[in-house]
C-alpha atoms as a PDB file:
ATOM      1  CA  UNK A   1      89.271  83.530  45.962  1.00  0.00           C
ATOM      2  CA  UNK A   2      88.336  82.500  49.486  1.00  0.00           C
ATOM      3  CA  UNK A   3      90.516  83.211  53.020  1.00  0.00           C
ATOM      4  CA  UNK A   4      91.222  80.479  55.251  1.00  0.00           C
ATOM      5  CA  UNK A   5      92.092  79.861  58.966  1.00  0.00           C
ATOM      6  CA  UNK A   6      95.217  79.743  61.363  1.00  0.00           C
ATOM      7  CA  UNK A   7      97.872  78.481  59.394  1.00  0.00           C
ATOM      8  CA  UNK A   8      99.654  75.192  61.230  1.00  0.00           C
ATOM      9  CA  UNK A   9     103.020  74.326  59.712  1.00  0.00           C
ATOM     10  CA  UNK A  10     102.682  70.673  61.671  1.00  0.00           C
ATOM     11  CA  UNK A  11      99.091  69.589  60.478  1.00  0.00           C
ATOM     12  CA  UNK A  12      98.859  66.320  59.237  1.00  0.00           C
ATOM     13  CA  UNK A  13      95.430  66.195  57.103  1.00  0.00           C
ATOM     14  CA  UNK A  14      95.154  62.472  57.178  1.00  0.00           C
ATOM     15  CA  UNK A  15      94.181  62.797  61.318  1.00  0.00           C
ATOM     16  CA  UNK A  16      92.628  65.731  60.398  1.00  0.00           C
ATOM     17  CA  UNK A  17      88.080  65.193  61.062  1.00  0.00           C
ATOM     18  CA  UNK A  18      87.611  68.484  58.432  1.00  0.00           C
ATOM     19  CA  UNK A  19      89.651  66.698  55.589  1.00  0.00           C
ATOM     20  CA  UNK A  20      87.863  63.325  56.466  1.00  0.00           C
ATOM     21  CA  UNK A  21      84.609  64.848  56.398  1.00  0.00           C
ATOM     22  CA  UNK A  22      85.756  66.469  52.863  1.00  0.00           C
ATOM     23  CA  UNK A  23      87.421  63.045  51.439  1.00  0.00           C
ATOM     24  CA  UNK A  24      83.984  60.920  51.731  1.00  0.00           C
ATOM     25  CA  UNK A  25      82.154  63.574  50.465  1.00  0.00           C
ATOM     26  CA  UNK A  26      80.330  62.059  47.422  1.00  0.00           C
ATOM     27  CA  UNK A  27      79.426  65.005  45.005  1.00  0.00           C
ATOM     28  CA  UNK A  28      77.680  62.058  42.290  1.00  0.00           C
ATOM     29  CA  UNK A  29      75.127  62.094  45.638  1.00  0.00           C
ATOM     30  CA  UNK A  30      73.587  65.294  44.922  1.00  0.00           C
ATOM     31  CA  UNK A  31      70.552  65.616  43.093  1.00  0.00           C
ATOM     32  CA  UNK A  32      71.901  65.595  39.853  1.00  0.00           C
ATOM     33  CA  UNK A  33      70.379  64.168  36.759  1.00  0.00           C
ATOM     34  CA  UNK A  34      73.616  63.294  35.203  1.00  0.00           C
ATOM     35  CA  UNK A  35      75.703  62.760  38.071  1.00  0.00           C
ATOM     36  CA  UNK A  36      78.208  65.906  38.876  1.00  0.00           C
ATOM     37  CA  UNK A  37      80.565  64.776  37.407  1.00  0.00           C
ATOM     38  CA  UNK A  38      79.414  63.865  34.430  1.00  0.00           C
ATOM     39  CA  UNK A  39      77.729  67.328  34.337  1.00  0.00           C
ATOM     40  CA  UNK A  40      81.376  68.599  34.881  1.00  0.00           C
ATOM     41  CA  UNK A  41      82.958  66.716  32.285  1.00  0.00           C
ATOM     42  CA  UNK A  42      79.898  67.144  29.320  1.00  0.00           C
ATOM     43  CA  UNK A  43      80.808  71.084  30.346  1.00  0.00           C
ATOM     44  CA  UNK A  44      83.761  71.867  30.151  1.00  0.00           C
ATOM     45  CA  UNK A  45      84.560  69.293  27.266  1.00  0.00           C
ATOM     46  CA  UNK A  46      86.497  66.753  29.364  1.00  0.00           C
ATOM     47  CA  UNK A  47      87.161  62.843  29.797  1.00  0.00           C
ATOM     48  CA  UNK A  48      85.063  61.603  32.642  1.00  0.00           C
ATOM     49  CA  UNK A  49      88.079  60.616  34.396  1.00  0.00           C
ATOM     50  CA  UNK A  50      89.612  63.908  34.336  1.00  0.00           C
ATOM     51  CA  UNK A  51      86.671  65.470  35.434  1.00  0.00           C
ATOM     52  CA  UNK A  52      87.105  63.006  38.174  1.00  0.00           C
ATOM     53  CA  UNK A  53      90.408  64.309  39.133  1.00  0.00           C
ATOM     54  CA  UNK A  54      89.377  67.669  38.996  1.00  0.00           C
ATOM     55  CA  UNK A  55      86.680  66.900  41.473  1.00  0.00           C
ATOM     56  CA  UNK A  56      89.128  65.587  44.120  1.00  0.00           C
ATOM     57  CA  UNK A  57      91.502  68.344  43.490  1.00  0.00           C
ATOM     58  CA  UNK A  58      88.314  70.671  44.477  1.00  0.00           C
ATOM     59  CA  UNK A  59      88.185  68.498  47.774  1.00  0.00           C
ATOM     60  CA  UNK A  60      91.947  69.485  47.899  1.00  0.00           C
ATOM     61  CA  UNK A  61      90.912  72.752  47.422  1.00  0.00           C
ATOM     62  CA  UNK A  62      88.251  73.314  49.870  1.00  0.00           C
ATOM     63  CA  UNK A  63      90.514  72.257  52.807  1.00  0.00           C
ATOM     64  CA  UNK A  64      93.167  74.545  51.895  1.00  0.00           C
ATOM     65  CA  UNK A  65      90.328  77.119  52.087  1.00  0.00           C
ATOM     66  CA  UNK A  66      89.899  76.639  55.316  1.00  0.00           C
ATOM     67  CA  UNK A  67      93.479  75.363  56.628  1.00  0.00           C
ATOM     68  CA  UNK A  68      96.177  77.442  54.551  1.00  0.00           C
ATOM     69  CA  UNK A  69      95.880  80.390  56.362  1.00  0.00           C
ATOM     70  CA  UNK A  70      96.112  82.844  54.288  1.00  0.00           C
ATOM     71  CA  UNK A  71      93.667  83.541  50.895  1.00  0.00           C
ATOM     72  CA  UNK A  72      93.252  81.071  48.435  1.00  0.00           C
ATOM     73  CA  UNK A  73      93.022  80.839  44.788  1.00  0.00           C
ATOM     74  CA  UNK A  74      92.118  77.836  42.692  1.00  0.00           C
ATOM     75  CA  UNK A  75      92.849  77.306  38.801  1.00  0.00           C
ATOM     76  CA  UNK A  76      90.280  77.374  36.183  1.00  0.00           C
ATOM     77  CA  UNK A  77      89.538  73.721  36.313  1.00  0.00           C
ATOM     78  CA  UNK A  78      89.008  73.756  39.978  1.00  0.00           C
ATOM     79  CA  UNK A  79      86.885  76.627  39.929  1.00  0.00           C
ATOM     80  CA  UNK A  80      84.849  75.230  37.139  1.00  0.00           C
ATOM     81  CA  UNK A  81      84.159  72.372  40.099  1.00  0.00           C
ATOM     82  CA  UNK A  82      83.674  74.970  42.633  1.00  0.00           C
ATOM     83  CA  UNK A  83      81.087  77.355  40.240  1.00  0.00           C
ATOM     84  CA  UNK A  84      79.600  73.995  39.447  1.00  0.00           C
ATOM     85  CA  UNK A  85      78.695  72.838  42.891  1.00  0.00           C
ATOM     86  CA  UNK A  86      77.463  76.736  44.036  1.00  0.00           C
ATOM     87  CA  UNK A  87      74.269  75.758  41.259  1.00  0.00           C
ATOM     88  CA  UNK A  88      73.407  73.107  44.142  1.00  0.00           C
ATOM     89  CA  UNK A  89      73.128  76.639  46.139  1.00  0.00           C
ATOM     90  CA  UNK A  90      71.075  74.527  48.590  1.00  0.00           C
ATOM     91  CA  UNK A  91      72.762  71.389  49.259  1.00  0.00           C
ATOM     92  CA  UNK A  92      76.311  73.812  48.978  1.00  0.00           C
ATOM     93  CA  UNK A  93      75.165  76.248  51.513  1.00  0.00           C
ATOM     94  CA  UNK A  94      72.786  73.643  54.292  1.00  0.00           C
ATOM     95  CA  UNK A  95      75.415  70.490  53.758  1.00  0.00           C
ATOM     96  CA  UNK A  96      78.802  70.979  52.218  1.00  0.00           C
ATOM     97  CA  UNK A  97      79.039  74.419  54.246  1.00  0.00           C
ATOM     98  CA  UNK A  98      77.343  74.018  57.413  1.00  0.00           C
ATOM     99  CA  UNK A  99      78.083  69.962  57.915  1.00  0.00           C
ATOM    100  CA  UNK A 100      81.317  68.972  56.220  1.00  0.00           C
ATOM    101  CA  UNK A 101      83.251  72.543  56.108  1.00  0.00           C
ATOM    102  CA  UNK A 102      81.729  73.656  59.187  1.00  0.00           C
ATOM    103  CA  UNK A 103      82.602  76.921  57.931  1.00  0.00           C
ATOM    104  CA  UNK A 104      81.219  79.403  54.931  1.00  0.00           C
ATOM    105  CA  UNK A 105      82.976  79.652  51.901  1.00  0.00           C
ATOM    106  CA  UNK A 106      82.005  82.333  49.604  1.00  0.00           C
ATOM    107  CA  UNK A 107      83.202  82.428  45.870  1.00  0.00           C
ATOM    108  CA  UNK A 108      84.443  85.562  44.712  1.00  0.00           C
ATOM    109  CA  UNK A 109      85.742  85.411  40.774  1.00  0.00           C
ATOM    110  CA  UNK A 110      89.444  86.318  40.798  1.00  0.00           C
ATOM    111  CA  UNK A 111      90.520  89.198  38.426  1.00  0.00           C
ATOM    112  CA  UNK A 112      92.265  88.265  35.026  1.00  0.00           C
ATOM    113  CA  UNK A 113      95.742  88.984  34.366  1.00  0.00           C
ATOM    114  CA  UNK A 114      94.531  92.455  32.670  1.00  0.00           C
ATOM    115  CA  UNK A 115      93.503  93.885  35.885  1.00  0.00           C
ATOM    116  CA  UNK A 116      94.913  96.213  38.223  1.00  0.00           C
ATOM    117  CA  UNK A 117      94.921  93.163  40.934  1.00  0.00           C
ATOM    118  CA  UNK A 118      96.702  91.106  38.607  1.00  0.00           C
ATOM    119  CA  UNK A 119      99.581  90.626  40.538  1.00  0.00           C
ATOM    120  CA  UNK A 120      98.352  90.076  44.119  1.00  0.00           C
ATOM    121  CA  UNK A 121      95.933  87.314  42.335  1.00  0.00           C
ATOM    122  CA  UNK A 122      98.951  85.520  40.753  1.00  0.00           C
ATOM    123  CA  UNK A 123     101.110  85.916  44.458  1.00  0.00           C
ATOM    124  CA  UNK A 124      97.798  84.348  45.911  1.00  0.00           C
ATOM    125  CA  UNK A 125      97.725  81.639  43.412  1.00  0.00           C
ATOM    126  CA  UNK A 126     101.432  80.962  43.837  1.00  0.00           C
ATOM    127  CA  UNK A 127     100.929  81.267  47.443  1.00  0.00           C
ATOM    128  CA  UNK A 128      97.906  78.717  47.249  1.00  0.00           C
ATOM    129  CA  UNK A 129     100.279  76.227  45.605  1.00  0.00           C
ATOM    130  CA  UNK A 130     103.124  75.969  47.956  1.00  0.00           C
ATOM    131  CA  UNK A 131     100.796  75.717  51.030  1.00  0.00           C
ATOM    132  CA  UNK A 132      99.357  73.329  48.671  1.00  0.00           C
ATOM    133  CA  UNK A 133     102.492  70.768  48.792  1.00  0.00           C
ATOM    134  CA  UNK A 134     103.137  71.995  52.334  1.00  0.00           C
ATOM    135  CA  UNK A 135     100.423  70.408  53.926  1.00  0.00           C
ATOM    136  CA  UNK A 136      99.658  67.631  51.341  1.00  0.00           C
ATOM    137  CA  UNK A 137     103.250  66.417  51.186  1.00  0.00           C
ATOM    138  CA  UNK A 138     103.178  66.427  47.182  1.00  0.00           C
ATOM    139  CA  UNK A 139     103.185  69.040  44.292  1.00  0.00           C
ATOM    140  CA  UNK A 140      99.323  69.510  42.718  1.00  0.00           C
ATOM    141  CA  UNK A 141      99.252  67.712  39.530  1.00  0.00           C
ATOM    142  CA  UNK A 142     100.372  70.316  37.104  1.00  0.00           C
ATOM    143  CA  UNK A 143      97.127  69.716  34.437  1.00  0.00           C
ATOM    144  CA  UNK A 144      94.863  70.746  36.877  1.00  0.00           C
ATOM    145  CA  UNK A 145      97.193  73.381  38.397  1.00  0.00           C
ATOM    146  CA  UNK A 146      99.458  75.065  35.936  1.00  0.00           C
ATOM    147  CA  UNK A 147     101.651  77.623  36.599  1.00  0.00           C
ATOM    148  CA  UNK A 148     101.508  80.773  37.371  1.00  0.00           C
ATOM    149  CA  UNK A 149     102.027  82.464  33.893  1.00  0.00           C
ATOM    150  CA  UNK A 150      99.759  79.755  32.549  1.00  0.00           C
ATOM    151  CA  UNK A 151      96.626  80.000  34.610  1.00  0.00           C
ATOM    152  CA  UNK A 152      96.392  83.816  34.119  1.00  0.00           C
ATOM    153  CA  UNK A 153      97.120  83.444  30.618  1.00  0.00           C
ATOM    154  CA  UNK A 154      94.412  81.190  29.829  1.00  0.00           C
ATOM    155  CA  UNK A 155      92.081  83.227  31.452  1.00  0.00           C
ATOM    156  CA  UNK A 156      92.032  85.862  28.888  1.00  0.00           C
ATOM    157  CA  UNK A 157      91.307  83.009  26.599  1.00  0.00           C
ATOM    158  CA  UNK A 158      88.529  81.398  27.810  1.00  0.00           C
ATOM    159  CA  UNK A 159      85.536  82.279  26.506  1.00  0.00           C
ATOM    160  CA  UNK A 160      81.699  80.911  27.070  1.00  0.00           C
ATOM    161  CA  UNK A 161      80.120  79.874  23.539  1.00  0.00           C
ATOM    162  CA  UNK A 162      77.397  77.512  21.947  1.00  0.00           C
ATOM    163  CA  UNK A 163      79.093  74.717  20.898  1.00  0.00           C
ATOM    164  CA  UNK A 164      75.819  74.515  17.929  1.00  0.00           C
ATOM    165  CA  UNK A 165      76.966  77.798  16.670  1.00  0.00           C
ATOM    166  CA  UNK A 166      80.599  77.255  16.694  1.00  0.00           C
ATOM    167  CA  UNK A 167      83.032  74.531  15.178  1.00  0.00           C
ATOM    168  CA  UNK A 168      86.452  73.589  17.383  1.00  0.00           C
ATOM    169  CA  UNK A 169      89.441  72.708  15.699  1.00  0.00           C
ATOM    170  CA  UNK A 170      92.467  70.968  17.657  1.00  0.00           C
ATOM    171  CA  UNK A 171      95.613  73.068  17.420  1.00  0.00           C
ATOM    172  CA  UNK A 172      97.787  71.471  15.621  1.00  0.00           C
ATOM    173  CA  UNK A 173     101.461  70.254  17.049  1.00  0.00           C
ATOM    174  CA  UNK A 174     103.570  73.324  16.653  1.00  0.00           C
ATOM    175  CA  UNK A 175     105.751  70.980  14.340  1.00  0.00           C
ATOM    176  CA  UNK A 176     104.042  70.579  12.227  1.00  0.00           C
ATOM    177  CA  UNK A 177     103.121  73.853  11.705  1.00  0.00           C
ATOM    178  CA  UNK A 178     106.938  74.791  10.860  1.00  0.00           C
ATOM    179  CA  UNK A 179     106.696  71.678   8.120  1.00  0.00           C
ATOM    180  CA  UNK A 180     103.424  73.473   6.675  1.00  0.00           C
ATOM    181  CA  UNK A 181     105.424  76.887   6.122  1.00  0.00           C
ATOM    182  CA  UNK A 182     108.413  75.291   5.095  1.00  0.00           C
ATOM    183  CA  UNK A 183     106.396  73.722   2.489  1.00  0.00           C
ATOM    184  CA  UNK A 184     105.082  77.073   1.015  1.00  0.00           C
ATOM    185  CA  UNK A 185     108.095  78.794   0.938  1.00  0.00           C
ATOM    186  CA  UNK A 186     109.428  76.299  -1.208  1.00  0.00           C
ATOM    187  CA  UNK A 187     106.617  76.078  -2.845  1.00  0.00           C
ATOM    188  CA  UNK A 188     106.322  79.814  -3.413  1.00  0.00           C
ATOM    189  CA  UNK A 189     110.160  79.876  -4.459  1.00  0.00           C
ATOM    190  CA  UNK A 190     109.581  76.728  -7.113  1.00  0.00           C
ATOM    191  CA  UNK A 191     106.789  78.549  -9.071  1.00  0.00           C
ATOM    192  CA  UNK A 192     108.663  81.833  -8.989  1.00  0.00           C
ATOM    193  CA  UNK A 193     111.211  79.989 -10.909  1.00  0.00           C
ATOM    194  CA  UNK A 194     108.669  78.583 -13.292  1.00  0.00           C
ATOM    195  CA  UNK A 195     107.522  81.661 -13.897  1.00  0.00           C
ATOM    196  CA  UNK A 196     104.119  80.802 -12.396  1.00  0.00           C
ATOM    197  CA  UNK A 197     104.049  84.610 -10.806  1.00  0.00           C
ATOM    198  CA  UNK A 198     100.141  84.332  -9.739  1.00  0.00           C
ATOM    199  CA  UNK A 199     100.292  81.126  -8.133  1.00  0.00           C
ATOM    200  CA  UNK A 200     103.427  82.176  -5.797  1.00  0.00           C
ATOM    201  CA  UNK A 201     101.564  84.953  -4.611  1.00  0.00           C
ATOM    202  CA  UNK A 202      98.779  83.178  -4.021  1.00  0.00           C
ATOM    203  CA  UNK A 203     100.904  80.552  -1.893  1.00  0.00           C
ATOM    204  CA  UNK A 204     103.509  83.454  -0.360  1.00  0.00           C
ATOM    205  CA  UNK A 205     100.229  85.170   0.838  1.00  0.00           C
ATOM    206  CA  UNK A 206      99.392  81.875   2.183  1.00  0.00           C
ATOM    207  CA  UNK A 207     102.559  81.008   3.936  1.00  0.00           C
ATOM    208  CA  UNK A 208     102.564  85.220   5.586  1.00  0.00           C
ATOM    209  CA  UNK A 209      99.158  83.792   6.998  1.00  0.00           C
ATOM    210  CA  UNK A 210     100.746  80.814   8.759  1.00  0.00           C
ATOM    211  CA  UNK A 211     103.424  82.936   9.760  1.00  0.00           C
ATOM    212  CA  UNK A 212     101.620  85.449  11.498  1.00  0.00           C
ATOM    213  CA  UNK A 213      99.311  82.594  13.151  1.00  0.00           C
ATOM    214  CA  UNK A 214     102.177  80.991  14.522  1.00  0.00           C
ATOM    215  CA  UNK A 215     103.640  84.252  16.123  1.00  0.00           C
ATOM    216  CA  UNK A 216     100.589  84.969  17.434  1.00  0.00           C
ATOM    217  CA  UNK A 217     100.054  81.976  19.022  1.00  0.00           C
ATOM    218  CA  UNK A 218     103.302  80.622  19.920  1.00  0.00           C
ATOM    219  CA  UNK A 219     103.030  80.992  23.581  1.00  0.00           C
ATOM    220  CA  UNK A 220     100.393  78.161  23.836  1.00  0.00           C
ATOM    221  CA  UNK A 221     103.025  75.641  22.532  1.00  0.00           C
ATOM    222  CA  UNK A 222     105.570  77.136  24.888  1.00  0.00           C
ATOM    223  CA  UNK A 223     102.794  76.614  27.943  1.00  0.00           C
ATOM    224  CA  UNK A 224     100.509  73.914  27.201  1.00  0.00           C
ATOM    225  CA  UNK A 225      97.814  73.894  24.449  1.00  0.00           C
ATOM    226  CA  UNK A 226      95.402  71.526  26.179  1.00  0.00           C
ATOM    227  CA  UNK A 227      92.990  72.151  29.621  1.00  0.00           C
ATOM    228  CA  UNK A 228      91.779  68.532  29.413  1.00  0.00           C
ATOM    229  CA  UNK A 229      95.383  66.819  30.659  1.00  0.00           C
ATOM    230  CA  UNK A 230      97.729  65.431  27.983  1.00  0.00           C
ATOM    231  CA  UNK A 231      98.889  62.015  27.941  1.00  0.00           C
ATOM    232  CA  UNK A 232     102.538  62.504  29.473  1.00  0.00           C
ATOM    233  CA  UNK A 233     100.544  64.669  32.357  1.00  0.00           C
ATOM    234  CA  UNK A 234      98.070  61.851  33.200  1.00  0.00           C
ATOM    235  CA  UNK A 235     100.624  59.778  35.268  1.00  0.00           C
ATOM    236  CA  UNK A 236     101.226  63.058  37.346  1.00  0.00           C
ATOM    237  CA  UNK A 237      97.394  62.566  39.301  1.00  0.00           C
ATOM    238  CA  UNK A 238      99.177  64.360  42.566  1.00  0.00           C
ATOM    239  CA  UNK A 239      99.390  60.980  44.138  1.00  0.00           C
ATOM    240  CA  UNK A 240     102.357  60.103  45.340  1.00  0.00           C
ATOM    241  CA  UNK A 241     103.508  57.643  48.221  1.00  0.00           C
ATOM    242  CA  UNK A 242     104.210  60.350  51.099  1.00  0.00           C
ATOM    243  CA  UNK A 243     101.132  62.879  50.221  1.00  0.00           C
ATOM    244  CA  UNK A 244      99.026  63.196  53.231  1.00  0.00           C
ATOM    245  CA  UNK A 245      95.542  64.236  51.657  1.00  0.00           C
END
């Protein structure tokens, strides 16, 4: 969460020398053995080209920092960018800051939707977005920036573990979910009349399971199950023919 500058309803950032400083930024020039954004992408489990994307949604980002006028909030994928490029503390603080931003931008971690700040965060983030299309002519590409409910959500989710020590399963389409239970209640109900008493508790215990794991969970169908975009979101890259940054 950063604050920015004097807000100017009429600023175009194409003329703009701050956003053309920010645009040929090349963040794969830093010192980085692999590149940034391959460090970005091997991190947070991405495609290199959405990693990509994320990276000039940062750029997007930064300006808005310093141009919206008011405080700024990024989602989870951009700030995995921004938290990513403060390691370079060096290059960050002597170049990015000092030459291309002109201006210091600290990081400060927004709270998660738990928090007593909860809701200014999520008027921020909200905020952040409209000033967002505002000055860039365009809505952000909703895989990178999700909602407001969404982004908040998922950060009570997210957690930091060793992939070594840990196995990660794909949720499965919430379809076929309803198929699987559907299947052991008939199941369960076929060897009840069979008089196969054991082996319809075993599968109504079963199917209780997949219940409950489905109501637990069934907000993340209702949102979006996936950080890394989804194939009907990857057309929507926040480039469209009037955006002006």
């Amino acid at each position: 969460m950063v604050s920015g500058e004097i807000e100017n309803p009429e600023l175009d950032p194409s003329q703009d020398p701050l956003w053309l400083r920010i645009d040929v930024f090349d963040f794969d020039g830093l010192d980085a053995t692999p590149p940034f954004s391959e460090l970005l992408a091997r991190d947070n489990g991405w495609t290199p080209e959405y990693a990509v994307r994320v990276i000039k949604e940062y750029k997007r980002f930064c300006y808005l920092a310093i141009r919206a006028g008011h405080e700024v909030v990024p989602s989870d994928q951009i700030d995995q960018a921004w938290l990513l490029h403060l390691g370079f503390s060096r290059e960050y603080r002597d170049e990015f800051c000092a030459n291309v931003l002109q201006a210091d931008l600290h990081h400060s971690p927004a709270l998660n939707g738990g928090s007593e700040d909860a809701g200014r965060y999520r008027d921020l983030y909200a905020a952040t977005m409209k000033s967002y299309e505002r000055i860039s002519g365009g809505p952000p590409p909703t895989d990178i920036w999700p909602n407001v409910e969404q982004r908040f959500r998922d950060a009570l989710d997210m957690r930091r573990v060793n992939a070594a020590d840990y196995m990660f399963i794909r949720r499965p389409p919430k379809g076929l979910l309803w198929i699987g239970q559907l299947t052991l209640v008939l199941a369960t109900l076929y060897y009840l009349f069979q008089g196969e008493y054991t082996i319809a508790l075993v599968i109504g215990i079963a199917t209780a399971g997949m219940v409950i794991y489905r109501e637990r969970t069934d907000h993340k169908w209702r949102i979006k199950p996936w950080r890394d975009g989804d194939a009907d979101d990857e057309s929507d890259s926040g480039d469209g023919p009037n955006r002006k940054f």
